[in-house]
PDB file of N, CA and C in Angstrom:
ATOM      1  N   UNK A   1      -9.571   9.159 -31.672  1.00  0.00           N
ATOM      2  CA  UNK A   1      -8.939   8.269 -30.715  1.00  0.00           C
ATOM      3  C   UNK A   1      -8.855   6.885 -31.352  1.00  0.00           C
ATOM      4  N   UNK A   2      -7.593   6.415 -31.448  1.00  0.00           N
ATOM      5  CA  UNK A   2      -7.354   4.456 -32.207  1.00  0.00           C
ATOM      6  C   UNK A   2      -7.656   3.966 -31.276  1.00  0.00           C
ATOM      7  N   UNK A   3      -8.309   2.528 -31.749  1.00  0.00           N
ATOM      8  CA  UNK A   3      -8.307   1.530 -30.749  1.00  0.00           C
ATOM      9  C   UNK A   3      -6.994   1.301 -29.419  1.00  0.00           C
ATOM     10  N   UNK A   4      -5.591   1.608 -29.509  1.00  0.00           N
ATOM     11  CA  UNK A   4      -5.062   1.628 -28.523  1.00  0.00           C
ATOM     12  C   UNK A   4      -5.229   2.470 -27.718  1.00  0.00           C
ATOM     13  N   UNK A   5      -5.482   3.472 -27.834  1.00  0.00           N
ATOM     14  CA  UNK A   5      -5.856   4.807 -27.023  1.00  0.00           C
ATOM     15  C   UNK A   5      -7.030   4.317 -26.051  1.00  0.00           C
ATOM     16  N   UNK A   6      -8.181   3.998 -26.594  1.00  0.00           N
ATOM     17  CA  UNK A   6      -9.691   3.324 -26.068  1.00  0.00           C
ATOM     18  C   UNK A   6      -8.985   2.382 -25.300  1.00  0.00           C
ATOM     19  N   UNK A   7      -8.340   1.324 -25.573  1.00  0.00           N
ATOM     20  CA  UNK A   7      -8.278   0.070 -24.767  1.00  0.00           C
ATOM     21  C   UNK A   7      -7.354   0.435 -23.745  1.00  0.00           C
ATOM     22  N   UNK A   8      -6.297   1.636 -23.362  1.00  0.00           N
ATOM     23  CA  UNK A   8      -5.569   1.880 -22.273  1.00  0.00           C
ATOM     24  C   UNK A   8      -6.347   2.674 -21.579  1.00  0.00           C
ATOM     25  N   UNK A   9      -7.665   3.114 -21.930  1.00  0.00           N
ATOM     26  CA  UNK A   9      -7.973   4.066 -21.415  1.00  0.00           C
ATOM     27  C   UNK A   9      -9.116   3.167 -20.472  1.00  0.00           C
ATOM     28  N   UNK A  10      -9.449   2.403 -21.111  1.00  0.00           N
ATOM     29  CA  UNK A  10     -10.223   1.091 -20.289  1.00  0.00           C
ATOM     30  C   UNK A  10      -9.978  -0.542 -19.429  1.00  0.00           C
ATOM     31  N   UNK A  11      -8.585  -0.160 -19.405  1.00  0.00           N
ATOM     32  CA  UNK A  11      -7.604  -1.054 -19.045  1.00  0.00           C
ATOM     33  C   UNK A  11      -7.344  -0.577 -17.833  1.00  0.00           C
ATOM     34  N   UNK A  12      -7.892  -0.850 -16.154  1.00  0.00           N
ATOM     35  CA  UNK A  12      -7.727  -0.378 -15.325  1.00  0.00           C
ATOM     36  C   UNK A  12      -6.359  -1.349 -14.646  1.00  0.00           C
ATOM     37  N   UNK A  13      -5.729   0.164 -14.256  1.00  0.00           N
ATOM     38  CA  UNK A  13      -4.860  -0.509 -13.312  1.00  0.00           C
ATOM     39  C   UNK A  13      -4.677  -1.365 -12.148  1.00  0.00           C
ATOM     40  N   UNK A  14      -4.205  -1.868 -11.222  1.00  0.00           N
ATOM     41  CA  UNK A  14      -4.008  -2.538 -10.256  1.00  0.00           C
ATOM     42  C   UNK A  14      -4.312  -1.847  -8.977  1.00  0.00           C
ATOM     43  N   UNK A  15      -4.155  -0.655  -8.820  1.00  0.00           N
ATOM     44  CA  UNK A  15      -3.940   0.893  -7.913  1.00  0.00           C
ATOM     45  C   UNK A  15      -5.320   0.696  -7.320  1.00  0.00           C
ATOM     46  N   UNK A  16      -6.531   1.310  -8.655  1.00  0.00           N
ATOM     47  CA  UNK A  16      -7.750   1.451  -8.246  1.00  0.00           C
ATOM     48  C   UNK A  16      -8.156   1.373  -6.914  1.00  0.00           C
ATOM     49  N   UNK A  17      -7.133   1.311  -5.491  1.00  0.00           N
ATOM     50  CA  UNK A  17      -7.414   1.274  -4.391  1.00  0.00           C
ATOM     51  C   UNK A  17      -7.524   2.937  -3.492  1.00  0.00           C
ATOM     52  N   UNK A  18      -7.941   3.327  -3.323  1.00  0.00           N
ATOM     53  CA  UNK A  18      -7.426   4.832  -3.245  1.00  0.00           C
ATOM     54  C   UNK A  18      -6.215   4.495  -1.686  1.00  0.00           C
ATOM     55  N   UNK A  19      -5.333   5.985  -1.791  1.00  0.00           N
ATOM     56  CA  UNK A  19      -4.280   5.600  -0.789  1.00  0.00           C
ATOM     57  C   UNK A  19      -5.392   5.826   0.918  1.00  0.00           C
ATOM     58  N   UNK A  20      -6.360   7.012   1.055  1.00  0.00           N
ATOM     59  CA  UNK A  20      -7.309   6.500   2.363  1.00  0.00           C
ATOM     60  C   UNK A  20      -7.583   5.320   2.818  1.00  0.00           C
ATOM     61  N   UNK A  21      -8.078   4.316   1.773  1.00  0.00           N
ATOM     62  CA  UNK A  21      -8.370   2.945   2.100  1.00  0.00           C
ATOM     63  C   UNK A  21      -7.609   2.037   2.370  1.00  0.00           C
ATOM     64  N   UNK A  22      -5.581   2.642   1.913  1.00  0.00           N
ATOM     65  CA  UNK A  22      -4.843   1.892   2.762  1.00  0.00           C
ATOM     66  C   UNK A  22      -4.467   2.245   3.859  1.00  0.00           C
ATOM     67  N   UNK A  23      -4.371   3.552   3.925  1.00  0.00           N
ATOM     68  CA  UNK A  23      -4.144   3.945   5.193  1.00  0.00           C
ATOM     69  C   UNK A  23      -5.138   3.630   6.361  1.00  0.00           C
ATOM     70  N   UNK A  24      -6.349   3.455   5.886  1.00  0.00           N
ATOM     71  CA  UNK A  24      -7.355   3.545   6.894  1.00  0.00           C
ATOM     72  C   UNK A  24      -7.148   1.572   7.167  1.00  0.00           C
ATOM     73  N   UNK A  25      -6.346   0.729   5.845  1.00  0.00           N
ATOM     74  CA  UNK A  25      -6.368  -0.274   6.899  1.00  0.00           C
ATOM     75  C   UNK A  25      -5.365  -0.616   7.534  1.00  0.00           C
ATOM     76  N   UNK A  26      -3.998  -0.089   7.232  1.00  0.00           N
ATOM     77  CA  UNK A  26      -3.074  -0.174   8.075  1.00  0.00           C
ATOM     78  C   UNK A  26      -3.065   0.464   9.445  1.00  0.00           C
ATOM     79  N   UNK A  27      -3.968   1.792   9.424  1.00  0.00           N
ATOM     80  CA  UNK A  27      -4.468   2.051  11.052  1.00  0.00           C
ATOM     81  C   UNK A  27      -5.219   0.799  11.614  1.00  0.00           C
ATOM     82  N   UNK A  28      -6.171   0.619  11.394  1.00  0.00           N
ATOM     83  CA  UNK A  28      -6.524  -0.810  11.893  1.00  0.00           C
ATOM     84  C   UNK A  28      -5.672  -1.688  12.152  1.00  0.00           C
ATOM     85  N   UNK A  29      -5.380  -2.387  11.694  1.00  0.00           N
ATOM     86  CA  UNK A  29      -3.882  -3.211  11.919  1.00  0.00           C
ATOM     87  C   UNK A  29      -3.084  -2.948  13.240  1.00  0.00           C
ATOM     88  N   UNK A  30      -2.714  -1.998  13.110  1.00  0.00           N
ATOM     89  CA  UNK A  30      -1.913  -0.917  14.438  1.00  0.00           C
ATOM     90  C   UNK A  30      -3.144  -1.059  15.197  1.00  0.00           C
ATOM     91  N   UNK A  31      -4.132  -1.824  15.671  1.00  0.00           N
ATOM     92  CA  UNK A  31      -4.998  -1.689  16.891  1.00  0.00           C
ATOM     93  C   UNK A  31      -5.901  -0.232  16.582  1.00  0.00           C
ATOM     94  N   UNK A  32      -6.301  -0.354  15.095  1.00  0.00           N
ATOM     95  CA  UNK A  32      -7.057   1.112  15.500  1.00  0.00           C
ATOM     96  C   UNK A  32      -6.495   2.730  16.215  1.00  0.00           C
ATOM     97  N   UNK A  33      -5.287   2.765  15.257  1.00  0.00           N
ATOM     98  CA  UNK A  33      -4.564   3.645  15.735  1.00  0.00           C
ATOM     99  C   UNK A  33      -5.944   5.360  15.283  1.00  0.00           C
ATOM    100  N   UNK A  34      -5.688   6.193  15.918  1.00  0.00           N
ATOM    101  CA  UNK A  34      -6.871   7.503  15.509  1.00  0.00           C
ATOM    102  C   UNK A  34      -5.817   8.578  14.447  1.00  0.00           C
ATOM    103  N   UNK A  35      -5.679   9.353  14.239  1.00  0.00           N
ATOM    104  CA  UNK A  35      -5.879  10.274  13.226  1.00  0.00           C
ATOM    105  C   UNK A  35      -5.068  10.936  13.792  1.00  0.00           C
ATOM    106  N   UNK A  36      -5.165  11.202  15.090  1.00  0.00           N
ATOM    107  CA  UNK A  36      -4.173  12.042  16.053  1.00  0.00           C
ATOM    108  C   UNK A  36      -2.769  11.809  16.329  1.00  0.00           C
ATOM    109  N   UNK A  37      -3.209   9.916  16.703  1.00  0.00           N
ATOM    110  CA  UNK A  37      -1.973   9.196  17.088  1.00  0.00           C
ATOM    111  C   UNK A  37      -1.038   9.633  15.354  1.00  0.00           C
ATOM    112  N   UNK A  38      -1.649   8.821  14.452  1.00  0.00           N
ATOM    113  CA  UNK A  38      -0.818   9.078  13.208  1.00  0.00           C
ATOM    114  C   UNK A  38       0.021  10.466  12.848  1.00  0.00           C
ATOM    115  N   UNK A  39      -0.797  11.376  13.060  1.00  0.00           N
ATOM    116  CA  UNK A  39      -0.381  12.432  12.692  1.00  0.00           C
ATOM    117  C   UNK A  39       0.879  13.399  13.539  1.00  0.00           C
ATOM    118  N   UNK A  40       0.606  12.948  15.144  1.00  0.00           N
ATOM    119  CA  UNK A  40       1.728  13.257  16.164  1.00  0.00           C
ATOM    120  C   UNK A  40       2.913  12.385  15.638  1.00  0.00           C
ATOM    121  N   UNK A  41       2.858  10.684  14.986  1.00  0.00           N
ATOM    122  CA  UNK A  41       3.792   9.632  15.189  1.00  0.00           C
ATOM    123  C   UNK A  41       4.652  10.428  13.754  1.00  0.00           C
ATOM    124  N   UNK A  42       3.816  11.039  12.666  1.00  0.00           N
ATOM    125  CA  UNK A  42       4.351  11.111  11.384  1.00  0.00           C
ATOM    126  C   UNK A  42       4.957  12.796  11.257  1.00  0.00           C
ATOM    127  N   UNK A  43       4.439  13.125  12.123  1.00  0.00           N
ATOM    128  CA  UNK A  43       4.826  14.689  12.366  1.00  0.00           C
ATOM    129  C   UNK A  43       4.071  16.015  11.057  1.00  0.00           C
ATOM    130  N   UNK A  44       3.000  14.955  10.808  1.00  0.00           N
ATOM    131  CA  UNK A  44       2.065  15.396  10.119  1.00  0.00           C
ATOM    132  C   UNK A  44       1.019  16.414  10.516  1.00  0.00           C
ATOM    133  N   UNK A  45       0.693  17.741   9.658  1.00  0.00           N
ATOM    134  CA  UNK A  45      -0.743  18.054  10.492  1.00  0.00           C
ATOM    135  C   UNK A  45      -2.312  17.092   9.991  1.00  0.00           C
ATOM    136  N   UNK A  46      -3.143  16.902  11.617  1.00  0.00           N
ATOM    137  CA  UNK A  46      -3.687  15.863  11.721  1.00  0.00           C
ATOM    138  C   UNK A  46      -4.742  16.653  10.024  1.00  0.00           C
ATOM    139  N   UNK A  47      -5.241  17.311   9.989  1.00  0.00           N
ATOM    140  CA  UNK A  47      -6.067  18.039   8.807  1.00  0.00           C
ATOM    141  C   UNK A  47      -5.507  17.622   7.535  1.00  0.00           C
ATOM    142  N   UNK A  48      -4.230  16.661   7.423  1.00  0.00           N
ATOM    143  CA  UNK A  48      -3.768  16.253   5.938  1.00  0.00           C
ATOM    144  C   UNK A  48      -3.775  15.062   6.143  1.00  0.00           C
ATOM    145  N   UNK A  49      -3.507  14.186   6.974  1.00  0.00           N
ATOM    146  CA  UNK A  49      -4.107  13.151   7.539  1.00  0.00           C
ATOM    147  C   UNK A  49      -5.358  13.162   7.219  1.00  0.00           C
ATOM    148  N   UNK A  50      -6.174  13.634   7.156  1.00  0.00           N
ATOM    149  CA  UNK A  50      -8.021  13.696   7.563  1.00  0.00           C
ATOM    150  C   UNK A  50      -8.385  13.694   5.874  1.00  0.00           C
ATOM    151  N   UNK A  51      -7.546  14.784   5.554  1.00  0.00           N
ATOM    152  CA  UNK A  51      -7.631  14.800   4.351  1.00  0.00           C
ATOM    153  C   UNK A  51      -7.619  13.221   3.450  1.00  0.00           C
ATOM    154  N   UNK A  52      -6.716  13.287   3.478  1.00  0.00           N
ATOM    155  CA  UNK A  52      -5.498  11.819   2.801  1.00  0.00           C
ATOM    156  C   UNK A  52      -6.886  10.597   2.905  1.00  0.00           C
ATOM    157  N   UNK A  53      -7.622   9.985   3.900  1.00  0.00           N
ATOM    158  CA  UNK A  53      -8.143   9.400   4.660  1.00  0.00           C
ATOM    159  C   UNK A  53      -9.559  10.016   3.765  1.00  0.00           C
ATOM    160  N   UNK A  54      -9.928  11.004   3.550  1.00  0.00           N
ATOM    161  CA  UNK A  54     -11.364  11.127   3.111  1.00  0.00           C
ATOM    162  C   UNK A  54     -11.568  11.073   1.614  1.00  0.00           C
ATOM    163  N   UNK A  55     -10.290  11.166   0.842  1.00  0.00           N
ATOM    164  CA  UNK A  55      -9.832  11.125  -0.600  1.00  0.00           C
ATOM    165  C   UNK A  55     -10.052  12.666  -0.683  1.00  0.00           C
ATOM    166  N   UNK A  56      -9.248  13.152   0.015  1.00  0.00           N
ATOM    167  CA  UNK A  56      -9.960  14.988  -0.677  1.00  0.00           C
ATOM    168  C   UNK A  56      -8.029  15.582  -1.560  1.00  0.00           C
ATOM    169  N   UNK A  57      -7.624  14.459  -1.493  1.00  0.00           N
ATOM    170  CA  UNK A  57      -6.279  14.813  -2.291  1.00  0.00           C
ATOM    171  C   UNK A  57      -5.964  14.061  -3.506  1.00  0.00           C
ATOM    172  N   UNK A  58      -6.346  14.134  -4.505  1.00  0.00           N
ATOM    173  CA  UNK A  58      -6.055  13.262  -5.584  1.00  0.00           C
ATOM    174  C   UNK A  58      -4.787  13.033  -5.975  1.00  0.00           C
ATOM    175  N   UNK A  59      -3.438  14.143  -5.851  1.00  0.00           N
ATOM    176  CA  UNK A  59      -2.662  13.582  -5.942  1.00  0.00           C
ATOM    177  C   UNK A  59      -1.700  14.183  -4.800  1.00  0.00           C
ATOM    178  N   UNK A  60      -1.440  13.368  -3.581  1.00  0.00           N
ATOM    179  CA  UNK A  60      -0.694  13.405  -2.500  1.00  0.00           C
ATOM    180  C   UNK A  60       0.999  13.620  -2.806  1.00  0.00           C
ATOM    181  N   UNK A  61       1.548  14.744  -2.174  1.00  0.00           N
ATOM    182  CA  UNK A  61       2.894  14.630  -2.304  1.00  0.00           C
ATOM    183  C   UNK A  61       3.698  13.736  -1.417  1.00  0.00           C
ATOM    184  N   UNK A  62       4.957  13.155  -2.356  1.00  0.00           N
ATOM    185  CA  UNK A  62       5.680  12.604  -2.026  1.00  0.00           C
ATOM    186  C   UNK A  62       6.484  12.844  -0.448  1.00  0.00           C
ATOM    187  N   UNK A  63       6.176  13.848  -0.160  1.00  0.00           N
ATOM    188  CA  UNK A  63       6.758  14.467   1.354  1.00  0.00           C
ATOM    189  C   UNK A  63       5.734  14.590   2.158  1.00  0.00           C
ATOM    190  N   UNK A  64       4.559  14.357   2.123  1.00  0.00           N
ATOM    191  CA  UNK A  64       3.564  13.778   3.055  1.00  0.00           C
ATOM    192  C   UNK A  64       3.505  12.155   3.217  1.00  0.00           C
ATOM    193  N   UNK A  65       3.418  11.461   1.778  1.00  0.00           N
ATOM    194  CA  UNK A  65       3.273  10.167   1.721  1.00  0.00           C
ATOM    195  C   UNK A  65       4.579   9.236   2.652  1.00  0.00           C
ATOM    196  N   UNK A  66       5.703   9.978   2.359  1.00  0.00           N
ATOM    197  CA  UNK A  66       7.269   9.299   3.030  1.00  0.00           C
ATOM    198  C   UNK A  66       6.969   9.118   4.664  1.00  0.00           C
ATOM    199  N   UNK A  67       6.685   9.518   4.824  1.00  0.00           N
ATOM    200  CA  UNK A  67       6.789   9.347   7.033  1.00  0.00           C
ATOM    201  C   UNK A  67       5.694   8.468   6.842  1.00  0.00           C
ATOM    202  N   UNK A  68       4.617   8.834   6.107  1.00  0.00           N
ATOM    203  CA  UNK A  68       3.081   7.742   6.803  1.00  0.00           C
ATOM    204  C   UNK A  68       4.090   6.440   6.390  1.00  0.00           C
ATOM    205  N   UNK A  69       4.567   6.682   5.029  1.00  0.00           N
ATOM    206  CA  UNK A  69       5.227   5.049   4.459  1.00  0.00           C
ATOM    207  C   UNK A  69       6.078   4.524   5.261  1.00  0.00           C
ATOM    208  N   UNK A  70       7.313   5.108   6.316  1.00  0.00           N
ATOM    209  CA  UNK A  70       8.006   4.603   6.710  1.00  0.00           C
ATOM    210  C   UNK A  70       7.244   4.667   8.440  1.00  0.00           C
ATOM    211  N   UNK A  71       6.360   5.068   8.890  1.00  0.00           N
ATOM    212  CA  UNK A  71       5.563   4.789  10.124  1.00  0.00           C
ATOM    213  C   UNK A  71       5.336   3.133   9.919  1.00  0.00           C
ATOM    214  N   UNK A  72       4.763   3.223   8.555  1.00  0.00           N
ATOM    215  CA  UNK A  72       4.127   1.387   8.405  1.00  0.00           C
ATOM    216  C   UNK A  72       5.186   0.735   8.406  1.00  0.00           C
ATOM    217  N   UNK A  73       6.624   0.849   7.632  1.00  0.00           N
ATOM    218  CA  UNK A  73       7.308   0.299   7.298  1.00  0.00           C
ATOM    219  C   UNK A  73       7.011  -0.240   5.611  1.00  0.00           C
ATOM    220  N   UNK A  74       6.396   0.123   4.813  1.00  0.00           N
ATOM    221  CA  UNK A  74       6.263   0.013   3.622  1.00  0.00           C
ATOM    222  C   UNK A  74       6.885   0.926   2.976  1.00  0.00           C
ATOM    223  N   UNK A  75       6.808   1.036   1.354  1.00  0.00           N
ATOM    224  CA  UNK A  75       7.214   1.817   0.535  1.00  0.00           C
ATOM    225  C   UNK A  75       6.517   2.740  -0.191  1.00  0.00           C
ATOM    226  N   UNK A  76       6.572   4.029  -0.379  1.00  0.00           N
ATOM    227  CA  UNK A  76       5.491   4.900  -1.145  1.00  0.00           C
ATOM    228  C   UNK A  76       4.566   4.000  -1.992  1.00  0.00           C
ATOM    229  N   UNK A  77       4.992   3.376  -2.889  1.00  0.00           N
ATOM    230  CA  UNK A  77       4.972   2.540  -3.900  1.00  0.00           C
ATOM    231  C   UNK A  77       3.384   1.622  -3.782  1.00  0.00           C
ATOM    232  N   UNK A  78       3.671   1.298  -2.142  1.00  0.00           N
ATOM    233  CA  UNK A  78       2.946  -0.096  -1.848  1.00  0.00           C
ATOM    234  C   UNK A  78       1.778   1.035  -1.072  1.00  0.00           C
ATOM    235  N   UNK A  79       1.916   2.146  -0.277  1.00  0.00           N
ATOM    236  CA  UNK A  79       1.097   3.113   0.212  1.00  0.00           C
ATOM    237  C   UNK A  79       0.028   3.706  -0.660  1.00  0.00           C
ATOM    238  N   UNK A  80       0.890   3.946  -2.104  1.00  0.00           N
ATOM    239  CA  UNK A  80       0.107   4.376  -3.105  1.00  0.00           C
ATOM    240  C   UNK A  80      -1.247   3.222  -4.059  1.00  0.00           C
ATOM    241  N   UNK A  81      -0.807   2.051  -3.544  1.00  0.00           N
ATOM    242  CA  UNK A  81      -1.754   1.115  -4.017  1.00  0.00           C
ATOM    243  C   UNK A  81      -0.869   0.626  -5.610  1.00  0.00           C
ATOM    244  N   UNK A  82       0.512   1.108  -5.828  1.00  0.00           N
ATOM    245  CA  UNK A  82       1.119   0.792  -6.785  1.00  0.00           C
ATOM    246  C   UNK A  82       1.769  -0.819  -7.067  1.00  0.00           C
ATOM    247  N   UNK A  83       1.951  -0.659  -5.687  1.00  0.00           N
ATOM    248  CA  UNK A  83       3.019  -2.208  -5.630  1.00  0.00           C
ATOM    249  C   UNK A  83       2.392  -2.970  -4.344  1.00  0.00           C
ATOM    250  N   UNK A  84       2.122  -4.080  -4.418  1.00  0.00           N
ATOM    251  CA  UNK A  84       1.218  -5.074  -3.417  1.00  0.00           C
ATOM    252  C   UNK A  84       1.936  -4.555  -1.995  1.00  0.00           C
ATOM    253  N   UNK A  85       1.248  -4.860  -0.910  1.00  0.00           N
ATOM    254  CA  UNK A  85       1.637  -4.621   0.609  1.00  0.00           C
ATOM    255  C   UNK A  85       2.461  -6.708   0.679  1.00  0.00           C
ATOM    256  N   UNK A  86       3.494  -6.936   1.120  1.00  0.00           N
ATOM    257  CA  UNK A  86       3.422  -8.150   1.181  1.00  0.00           C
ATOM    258  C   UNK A  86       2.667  -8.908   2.192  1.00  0.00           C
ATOM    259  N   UNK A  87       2.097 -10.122   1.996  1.00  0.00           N
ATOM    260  CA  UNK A  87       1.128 -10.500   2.708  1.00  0.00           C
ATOM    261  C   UNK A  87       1.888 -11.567   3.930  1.00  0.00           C
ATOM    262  N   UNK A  88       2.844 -11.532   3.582  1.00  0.00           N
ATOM    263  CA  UNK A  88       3.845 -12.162   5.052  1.00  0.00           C
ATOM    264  C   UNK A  88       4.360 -11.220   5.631  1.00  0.00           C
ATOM    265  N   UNK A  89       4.145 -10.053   5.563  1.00  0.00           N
ATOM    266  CA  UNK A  89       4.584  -9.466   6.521  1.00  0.00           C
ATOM    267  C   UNK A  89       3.740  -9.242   7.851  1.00  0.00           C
ATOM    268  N   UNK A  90       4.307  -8.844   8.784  1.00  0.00           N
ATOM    269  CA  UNK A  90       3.278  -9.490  10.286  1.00  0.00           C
ATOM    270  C   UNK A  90       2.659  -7.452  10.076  1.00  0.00           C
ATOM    271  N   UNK A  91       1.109  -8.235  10.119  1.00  0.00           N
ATOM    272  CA  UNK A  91       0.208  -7.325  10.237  1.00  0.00           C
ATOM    273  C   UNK A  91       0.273  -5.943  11.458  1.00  0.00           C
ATOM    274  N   UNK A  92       0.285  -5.494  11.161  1.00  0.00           N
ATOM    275  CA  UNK A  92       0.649  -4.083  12.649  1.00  0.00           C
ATOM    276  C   UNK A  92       1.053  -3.876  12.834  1.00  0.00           C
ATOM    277  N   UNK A  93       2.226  -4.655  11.986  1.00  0.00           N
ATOM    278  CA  UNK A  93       4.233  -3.773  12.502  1.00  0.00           C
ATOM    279  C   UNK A  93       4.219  -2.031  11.712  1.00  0.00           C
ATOM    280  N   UNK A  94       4.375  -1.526  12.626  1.00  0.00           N
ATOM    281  CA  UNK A  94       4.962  -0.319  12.336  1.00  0.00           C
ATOM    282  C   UNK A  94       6.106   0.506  12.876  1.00  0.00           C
ATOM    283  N   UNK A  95       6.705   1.732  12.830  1.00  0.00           N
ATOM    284  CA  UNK A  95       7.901   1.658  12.633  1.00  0.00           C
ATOM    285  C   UNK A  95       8.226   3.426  13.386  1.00  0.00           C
ATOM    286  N   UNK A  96       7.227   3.156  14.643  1.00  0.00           N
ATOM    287  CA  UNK A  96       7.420   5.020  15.003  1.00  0.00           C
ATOM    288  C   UNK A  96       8.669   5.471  15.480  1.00  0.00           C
ATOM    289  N   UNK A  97       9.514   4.889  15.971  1.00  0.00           N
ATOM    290  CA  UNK A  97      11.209   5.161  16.185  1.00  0.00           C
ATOM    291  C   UNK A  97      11.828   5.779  14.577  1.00  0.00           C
ATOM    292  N   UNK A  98      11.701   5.213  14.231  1.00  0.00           N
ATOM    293  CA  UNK A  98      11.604   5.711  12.233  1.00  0.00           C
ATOM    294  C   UNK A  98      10.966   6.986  11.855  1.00  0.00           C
ATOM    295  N   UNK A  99       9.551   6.505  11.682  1.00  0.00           N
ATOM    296  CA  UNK A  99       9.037   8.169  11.636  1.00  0.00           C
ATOM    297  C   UNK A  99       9.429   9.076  12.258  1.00  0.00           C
ATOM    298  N   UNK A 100       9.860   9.156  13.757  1.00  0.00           N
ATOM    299  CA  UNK A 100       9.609  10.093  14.408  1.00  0.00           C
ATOM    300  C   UNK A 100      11.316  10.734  14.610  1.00  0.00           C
ATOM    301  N   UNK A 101      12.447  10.100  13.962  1.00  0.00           N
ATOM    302  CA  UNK A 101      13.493  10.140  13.503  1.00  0.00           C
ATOM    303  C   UNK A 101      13.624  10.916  11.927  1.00  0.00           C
ATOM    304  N   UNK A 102      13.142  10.242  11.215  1.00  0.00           N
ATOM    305  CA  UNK A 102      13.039  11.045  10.176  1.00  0.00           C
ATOM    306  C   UNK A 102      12.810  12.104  10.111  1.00  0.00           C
ATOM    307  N   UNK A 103      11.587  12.438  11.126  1.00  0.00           N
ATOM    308  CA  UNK A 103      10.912  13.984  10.929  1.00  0.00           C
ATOM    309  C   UNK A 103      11.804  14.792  11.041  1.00  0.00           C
ATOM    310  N   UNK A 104      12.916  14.897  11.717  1.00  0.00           N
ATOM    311  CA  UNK A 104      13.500  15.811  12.521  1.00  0.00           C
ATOM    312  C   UNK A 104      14.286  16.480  11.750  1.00  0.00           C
TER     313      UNK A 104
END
């Protein structure tokens, strides 16, 4: 292994947030939304939800992640801990006319 190999490999990303810990604070935000509410609003079953939320999925598909993302009104991107949440945006807006449109 070269020194570039070592130093990307110790070069942590920005992410390091897992996606549970955003989800679990954008439920907050939403007034402490439960597991249930999310999962009825996203048309999700609540057990991948639960999942998602306990880190028991290391890598979440893109067709689970899309409804939670557009429930918040964010982007996979920013769900995934890839791209910042913006910090002007008004805390608790979410977007269940959206989700619950999409699902269908």
């Amino acid at each position: 292994m070269n020194q570039d190999t070592t130093a990307k490999k110790l070069k942590k990303t920005p992410k390091e947030k897992p996606v549970g810990d955003i989800i679990r604070q954008l439920m907050r935000e939403c007034g402490n939304i439960r597991e249930a509410e999310l999962a009825r609003q996203t048309n999700l079953p609540q057990a991948t939800i639960n999942r998602l939320l306990l880190g028991g999925t290391d890598n979440p598909r893109a067709n689970t992640l899309k409804p939670i993302a557009q429930f918040f009104g964010i982007s996979i991107g920013q769900l995934l801990g890839e791209e910042p949440i913006d910090q002007l945006r008004i805390h608790g807006a979410y977007q269940p006319e959206k989700a619950a449109v999409s699902s269908i």
